[in-house]
C-alpha atoms as a PDB file:
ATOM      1  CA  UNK A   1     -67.594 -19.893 -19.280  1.00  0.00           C
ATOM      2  CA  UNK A   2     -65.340 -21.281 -21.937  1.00  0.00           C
ATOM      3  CA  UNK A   3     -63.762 -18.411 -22.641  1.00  0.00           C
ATOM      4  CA  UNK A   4     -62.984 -17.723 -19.077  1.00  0.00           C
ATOM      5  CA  UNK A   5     -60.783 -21.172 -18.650  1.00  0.00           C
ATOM      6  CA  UNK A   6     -59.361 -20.789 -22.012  1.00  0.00           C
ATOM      7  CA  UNK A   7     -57.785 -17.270 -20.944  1.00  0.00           C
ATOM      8  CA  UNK A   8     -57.186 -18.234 -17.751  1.00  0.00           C
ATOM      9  CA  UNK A   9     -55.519 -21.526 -19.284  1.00  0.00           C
ATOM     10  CA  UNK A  10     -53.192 -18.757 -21.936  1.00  0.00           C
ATOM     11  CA  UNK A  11     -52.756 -16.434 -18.740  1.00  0.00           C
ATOM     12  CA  UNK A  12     -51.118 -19.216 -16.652  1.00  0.00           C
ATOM     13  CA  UNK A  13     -49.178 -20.303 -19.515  1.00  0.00           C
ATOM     14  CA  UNK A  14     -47.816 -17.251 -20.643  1.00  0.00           C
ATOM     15  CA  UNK A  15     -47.224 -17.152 -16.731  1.00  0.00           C
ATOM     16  CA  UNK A  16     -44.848 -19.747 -16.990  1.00  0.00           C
ATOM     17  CA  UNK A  17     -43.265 -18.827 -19.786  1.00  0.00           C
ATOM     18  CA  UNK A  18     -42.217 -15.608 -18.609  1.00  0.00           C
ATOM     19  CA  UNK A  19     -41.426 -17.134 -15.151  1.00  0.00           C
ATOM     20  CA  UNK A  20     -38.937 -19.794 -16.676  1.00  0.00           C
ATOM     21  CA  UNK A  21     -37.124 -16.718 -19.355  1.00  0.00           C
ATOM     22  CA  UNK A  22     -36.963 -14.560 -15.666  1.00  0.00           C
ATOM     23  CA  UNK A  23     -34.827 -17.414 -14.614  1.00  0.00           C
ATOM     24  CA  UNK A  24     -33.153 -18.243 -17.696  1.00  0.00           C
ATOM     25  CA  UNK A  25     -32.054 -14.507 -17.629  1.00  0.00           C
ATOM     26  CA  UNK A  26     -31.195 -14.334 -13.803  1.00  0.00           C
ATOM     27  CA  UNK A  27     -29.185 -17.828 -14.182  1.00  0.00           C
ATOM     28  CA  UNK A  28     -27.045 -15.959 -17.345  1.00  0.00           C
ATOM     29  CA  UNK A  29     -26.279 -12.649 -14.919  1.00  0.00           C
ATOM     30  CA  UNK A  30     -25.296 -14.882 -12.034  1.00  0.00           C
ATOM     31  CA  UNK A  31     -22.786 -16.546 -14.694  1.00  0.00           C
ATOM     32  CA  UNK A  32     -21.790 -13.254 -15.998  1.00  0.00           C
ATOM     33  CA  UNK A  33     -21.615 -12.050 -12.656  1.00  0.00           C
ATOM     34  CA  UNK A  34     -19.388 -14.757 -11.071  1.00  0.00           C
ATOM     35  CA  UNK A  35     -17.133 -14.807 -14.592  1.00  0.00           C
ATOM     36  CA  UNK A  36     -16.433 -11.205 -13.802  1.00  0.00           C
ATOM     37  CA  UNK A  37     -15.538 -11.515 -10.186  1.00  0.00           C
ATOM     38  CA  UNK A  38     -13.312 -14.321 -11.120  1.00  0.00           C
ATOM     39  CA  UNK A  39     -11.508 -12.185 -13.572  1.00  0.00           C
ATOM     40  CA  UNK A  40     -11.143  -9.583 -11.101  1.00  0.00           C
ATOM     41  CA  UNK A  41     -10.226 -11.828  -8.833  1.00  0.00           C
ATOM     42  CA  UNK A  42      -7.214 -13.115 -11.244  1.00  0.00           C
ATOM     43  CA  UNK A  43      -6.194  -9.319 -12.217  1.00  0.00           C
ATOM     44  CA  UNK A  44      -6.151  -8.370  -8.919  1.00  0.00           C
ATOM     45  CA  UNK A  45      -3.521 -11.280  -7.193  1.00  0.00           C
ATOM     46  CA  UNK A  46      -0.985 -10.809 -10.657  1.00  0.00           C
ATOM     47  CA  UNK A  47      -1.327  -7.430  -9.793  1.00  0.00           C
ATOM     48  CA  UNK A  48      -0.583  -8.128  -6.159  1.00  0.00           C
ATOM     49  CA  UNK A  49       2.332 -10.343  -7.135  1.00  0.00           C
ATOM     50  CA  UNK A  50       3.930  -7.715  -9.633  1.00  0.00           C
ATOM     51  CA  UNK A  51       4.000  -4.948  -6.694  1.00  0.00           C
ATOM     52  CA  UNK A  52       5.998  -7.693  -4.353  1.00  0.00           C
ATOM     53  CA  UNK A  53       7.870  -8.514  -7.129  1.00  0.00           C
ATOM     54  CA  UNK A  54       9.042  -4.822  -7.346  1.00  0.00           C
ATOM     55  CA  UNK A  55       8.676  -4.209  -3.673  1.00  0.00           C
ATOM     56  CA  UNK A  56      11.802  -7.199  -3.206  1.00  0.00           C
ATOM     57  CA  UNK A  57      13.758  -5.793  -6.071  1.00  0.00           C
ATOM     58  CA  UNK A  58      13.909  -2.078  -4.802  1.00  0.00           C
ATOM     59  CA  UNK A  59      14.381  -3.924  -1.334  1.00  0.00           C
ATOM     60  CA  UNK A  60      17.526  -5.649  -3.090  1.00  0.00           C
ATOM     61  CA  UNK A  61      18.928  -2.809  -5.112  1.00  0.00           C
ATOM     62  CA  UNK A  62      18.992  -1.418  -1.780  1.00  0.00           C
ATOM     63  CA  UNK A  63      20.760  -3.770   0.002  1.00  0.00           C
ATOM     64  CA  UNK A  64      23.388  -4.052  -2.484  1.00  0.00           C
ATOM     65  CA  UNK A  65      24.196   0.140  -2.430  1.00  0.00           C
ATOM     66  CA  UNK A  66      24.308   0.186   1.196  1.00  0.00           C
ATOM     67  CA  UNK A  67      26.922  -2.911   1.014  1.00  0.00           C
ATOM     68  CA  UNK A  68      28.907  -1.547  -2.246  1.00  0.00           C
ATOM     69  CA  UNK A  69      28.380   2.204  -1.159  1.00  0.00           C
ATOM     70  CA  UNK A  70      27.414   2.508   2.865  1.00  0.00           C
ATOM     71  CA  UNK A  71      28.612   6.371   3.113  1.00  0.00           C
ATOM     72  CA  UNK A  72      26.069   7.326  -0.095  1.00  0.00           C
ATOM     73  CA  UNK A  73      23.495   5.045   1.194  1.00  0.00           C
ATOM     74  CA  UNK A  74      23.963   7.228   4.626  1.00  0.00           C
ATOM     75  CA  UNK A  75      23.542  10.446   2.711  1.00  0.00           C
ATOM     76  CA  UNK A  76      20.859   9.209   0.482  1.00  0.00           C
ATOM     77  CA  UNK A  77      18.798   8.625   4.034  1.00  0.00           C
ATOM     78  CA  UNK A  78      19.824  12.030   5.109  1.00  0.00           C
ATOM     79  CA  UNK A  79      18.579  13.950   2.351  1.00  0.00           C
ATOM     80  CA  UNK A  80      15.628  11.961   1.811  1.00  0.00           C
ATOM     81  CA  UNK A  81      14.747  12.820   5.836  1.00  0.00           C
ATOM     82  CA  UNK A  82      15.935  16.356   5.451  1.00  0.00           C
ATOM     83  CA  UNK A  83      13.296  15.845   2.389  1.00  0.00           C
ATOM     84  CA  UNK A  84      10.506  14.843   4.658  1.00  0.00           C
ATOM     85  CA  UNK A  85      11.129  16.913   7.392  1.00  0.00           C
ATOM     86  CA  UNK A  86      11.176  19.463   5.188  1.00  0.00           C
ATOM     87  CA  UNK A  87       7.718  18.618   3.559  1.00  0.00           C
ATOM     88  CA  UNK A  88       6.252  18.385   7.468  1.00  0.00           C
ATOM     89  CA  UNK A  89       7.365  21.463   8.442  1.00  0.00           C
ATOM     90  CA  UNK A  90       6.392  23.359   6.081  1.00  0.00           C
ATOM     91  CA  UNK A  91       2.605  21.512   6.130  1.00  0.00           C
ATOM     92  CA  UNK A  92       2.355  22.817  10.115  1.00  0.00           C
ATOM     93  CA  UNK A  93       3.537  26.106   9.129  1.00  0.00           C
ATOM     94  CA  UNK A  94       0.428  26.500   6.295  1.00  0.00           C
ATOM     95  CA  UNK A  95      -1.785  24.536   9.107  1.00  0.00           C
ATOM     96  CA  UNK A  96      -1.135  26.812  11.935  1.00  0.00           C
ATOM     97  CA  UNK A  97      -0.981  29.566   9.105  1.00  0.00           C
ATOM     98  CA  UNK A  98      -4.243  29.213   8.300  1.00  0.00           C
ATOM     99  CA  UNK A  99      -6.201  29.085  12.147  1.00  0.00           C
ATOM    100  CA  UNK A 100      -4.957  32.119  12.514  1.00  0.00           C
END
């Protein structure tokens, strides 16, 4: 009978032991866990702040050829449309090419 509360006694503390390193363990990936998402985080608004950043600038240097050089800033837009429409049309033709 002895024996049976002594290992029962070892069982429930070896219990415990490996209940409290469970926690110590899930309490060090939480950490790790948040540490990373606050990193991402971080990495992800500079990252949103660099592509404003060059999203204004491109914004500007436009702005400033259309006021030093309105008649290329009109032909830039034209070929760059004439670009596009270009591109569309000839996706449609391959579309309808194809479902035929």
């Amino acid at each position: 009978m002895e024996d049976t509360r002594h290992v029962g006694a070892t069982l429930s503390k070896n219990g415990e032991k490996a209940e409290e390193r469970i926690r110590e363990t899930a309490d060090t990936a939480m950490e790790k866990g948040r540490a990373t998402l606050k990193e991402l985080s971080h990495q992800g608004k500079e990252a949103m702040a660099r592509a404003q950043k060059g999203a204004k600038e491109t914004w500007d240097d436009a702005q400033k050829l259309l006021h030093k050089h309105p008649g290329k800033a009109v032909g830039l837009a034209l070929l760059v449309g004439a670009a596009i429409g270009g591109a569309i049309m000839a996706m449609r033709k391959a579309r309808s090419s194809r479902s035929s």
